[in-house]
N, C-alpha and C. Protein backbone atom coordinates (compact mmCIF):
# COMPACT_ATOMS: atom_id res chain seq x y z
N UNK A 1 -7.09 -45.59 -0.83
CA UNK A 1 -6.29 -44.51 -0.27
C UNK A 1 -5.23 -44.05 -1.26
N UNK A 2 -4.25 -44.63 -2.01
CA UNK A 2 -3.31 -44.53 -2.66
C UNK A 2 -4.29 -43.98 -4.17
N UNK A 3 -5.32 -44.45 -4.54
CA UNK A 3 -5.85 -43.36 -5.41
C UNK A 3 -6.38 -42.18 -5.00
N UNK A 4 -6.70 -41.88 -4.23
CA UNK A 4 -7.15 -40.68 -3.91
C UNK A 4 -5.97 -39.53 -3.78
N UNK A 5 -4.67 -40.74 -3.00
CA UNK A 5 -3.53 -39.63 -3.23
C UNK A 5 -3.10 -39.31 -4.41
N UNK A 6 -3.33 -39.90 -5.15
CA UNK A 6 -2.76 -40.18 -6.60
C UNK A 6 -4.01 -38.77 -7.44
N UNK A 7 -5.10 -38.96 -7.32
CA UNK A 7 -5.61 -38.14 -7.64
C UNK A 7 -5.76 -36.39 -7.55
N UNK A 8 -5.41 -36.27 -5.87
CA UNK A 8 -5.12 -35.16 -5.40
C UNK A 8 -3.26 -35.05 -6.16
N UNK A 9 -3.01 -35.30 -6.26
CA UNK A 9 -1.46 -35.28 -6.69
C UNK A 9 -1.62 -34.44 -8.27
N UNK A 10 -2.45 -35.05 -9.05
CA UNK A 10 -2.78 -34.67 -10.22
C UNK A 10 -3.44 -33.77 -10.46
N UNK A 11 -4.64 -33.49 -9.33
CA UNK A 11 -5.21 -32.21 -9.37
C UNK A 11 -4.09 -30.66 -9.14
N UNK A 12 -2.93 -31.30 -8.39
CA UNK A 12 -2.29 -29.85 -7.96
C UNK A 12 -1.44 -29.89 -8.99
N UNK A 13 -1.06 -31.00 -9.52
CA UNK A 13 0.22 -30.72 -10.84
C UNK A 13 -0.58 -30.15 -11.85
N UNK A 14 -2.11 -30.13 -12.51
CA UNK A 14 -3.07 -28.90 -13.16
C UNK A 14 -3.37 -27.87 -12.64
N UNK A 15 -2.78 -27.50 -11.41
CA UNK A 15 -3.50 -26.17 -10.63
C UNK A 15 -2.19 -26.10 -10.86
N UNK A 16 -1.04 -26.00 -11.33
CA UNK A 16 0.01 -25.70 -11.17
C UNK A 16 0.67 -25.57 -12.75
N UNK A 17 0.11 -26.14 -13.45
CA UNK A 17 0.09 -26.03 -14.65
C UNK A 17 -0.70 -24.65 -15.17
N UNK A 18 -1.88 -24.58 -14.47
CA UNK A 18 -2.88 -23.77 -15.12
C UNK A 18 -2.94 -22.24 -14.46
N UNK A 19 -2.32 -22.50 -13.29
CA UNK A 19 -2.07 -21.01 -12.51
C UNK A 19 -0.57 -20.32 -12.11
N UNK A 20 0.15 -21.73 -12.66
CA UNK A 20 1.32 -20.95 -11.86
C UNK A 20 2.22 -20.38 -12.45
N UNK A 21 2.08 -19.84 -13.50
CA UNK A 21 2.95 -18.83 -14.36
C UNK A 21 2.19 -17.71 -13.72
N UNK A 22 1.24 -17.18 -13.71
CA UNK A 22 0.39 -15.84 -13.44
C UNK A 22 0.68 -15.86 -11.97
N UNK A 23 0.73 -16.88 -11.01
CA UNK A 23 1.12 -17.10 -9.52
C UNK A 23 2.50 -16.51 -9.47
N UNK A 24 3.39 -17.04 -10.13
CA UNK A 24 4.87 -16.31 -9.93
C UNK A 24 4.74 -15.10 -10.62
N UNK A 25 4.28 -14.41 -11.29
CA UNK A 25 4.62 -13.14 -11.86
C UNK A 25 4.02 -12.12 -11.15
N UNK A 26 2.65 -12.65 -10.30
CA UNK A 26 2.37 -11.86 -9.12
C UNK A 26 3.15 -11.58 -8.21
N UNK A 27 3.63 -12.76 -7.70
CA UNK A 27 4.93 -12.74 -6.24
C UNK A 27 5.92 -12.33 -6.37
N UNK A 28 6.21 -12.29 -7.89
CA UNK A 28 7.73 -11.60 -8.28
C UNK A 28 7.12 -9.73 -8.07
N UNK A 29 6.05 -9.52 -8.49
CA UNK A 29 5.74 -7.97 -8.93
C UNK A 29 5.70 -7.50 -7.46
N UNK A 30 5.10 -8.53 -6.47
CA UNK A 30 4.97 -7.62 -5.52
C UNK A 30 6.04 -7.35 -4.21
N UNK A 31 6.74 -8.66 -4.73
CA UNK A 31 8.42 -8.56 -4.10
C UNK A 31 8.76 -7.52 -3.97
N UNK A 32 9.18 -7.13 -5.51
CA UNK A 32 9.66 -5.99 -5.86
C UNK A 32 9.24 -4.40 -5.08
N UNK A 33 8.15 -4.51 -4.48
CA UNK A 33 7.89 -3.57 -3.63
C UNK A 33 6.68 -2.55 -4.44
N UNK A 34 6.37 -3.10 -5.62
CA UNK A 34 5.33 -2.59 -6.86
C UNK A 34 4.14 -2.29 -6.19
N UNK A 35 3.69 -1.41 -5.26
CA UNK A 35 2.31 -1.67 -4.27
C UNK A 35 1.93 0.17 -4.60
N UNK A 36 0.75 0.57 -4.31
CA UNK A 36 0.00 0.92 -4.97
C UNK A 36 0.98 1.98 -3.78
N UNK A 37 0.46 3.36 -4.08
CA UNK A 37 0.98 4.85 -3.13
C UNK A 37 0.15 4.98 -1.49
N UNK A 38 -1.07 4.40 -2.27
CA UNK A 38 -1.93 4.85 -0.91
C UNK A 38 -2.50 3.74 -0.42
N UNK A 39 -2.83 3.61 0.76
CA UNK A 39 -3.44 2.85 1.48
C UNK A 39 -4.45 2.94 2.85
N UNK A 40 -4.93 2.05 3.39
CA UNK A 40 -5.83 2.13 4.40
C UNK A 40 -5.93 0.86 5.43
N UNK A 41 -6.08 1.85 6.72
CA UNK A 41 -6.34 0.51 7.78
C UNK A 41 -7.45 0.40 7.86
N UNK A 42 -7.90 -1.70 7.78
CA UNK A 42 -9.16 -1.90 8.04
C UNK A 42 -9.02 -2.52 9.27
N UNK A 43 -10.06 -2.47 10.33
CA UNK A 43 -10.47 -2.99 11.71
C UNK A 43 -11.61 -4.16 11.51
N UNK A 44 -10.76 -5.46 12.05
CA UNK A 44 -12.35 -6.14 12.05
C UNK A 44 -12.40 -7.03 13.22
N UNK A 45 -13.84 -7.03 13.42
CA UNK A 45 -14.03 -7.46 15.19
C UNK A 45 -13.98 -9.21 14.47
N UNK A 46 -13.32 -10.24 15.36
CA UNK A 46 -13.56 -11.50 15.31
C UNK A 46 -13.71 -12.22 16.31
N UNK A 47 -14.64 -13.19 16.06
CA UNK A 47 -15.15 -14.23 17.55
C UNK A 47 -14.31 -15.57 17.25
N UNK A 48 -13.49 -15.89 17.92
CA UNK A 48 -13.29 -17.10 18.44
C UNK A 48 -13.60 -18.29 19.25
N UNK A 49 -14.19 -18.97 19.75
CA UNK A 49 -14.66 -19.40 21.16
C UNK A 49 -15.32 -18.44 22.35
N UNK A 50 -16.06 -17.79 21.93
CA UNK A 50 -16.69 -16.75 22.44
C UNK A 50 -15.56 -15.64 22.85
N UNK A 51 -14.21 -15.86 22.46
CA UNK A 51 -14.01 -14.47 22.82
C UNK A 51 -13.40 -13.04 21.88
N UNK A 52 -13.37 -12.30 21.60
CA UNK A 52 -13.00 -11.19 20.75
C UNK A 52 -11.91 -11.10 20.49
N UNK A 53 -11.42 -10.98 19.09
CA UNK A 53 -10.07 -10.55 18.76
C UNK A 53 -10.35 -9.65 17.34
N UNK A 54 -9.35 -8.32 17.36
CA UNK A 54 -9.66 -7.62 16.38
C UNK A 54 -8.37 -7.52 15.84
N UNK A 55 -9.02 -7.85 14.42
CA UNK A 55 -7.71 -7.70 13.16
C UNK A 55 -7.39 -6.73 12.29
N UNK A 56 -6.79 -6.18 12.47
CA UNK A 56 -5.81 -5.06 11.64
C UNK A 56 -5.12 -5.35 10.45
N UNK A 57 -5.74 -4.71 9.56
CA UNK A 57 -5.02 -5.15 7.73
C UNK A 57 -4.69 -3.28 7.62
N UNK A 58 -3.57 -3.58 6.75
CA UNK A 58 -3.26 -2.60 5.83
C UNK A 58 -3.02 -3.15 4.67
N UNK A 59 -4.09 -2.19 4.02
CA UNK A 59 -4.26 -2.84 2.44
C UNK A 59 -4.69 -1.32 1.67
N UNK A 60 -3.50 -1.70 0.35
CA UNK A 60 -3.37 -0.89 -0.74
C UNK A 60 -4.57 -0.61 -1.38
N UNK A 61 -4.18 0.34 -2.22
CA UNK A 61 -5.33 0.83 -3.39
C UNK A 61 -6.11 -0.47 -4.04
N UNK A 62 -5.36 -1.23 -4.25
CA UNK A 62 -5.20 -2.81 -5.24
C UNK A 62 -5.76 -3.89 -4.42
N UNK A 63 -5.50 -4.09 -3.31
CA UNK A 63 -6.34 -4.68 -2.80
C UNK A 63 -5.20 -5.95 -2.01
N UNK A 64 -4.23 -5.38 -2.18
CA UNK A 64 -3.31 -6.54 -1.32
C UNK A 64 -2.72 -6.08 -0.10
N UNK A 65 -3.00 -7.16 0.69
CA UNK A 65 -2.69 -6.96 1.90
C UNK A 65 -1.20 -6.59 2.63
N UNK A 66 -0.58 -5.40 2.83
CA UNK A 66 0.64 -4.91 3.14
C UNK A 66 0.96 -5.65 4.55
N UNK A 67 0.22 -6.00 5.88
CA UNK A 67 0.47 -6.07 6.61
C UNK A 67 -0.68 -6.23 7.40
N UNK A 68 -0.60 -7.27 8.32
CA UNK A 68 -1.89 -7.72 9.52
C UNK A 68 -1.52 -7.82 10.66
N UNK A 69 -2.08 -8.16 11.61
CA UNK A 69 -2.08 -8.16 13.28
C UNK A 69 -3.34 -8.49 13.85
N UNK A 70 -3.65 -9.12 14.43
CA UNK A 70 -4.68 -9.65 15.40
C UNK A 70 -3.99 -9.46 17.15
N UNK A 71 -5.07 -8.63 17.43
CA UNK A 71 -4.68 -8.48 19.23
C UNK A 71 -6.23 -9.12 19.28
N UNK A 72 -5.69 -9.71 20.94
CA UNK A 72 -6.40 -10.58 21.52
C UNK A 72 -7.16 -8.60 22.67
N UNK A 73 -6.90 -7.88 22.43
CA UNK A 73 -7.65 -6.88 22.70
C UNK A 73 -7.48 -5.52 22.05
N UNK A 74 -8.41 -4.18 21.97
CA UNK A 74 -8.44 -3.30 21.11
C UNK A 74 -7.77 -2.15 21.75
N UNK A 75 -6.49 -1.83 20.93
CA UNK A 75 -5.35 -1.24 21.39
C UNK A 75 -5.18 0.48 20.22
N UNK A 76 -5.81 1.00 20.59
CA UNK A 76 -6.36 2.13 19.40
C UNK A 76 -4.72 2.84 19.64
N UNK A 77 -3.91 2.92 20.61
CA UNK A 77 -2.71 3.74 20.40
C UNK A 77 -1.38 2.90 19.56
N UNK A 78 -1.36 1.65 18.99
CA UNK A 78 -0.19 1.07 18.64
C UNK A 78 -0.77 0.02 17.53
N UNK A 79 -0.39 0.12 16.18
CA UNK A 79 -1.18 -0.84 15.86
C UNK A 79 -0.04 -1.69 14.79
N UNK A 80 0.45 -0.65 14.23
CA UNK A 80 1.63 -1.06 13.10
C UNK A 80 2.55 -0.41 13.41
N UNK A 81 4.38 -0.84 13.60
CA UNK A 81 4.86 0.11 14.01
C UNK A 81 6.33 -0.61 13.73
């Protein structure tokens, strides 16, 4: 047990080594409010335990996600607000 933690420990101090300069310079850029002019809402139907919930993304030119919402039903007059 104590190696395995030991191992996972080491795997994230190289994922952290190896990604996380480019990780913070993303989160800093998009802090900043740096997001593309235009954007679009996507709708997507999801099953849970047999029952429906649809998720609402607004996402930029770029491909990052501005903002989400999941209703537990499909509410076409209110979605982001």
């Amino acid at each position: 047990m104590i190696l395995r933690e030991m191992s996972f420990a080491a795997a994230v101090a190289e994922w952290v080594a190896k990604f996380g300069l480019n990780f913070a310079f993303q989160l800093r850029r998009r802090s900043r409010g740096n997001f593309a002019d235009n954007w679009h809402l996507d709708e997507k139907v999801i099953s849970m335990k047999g029952k429906k919930y649809w998720l609402w993304r607004a996402v930029d030119t770029e491909g990052y996600i501005l903002d989400a919402l999941l209703q537990s039903r499909r509410n076409k007059g209110r979605h982001f607000g």
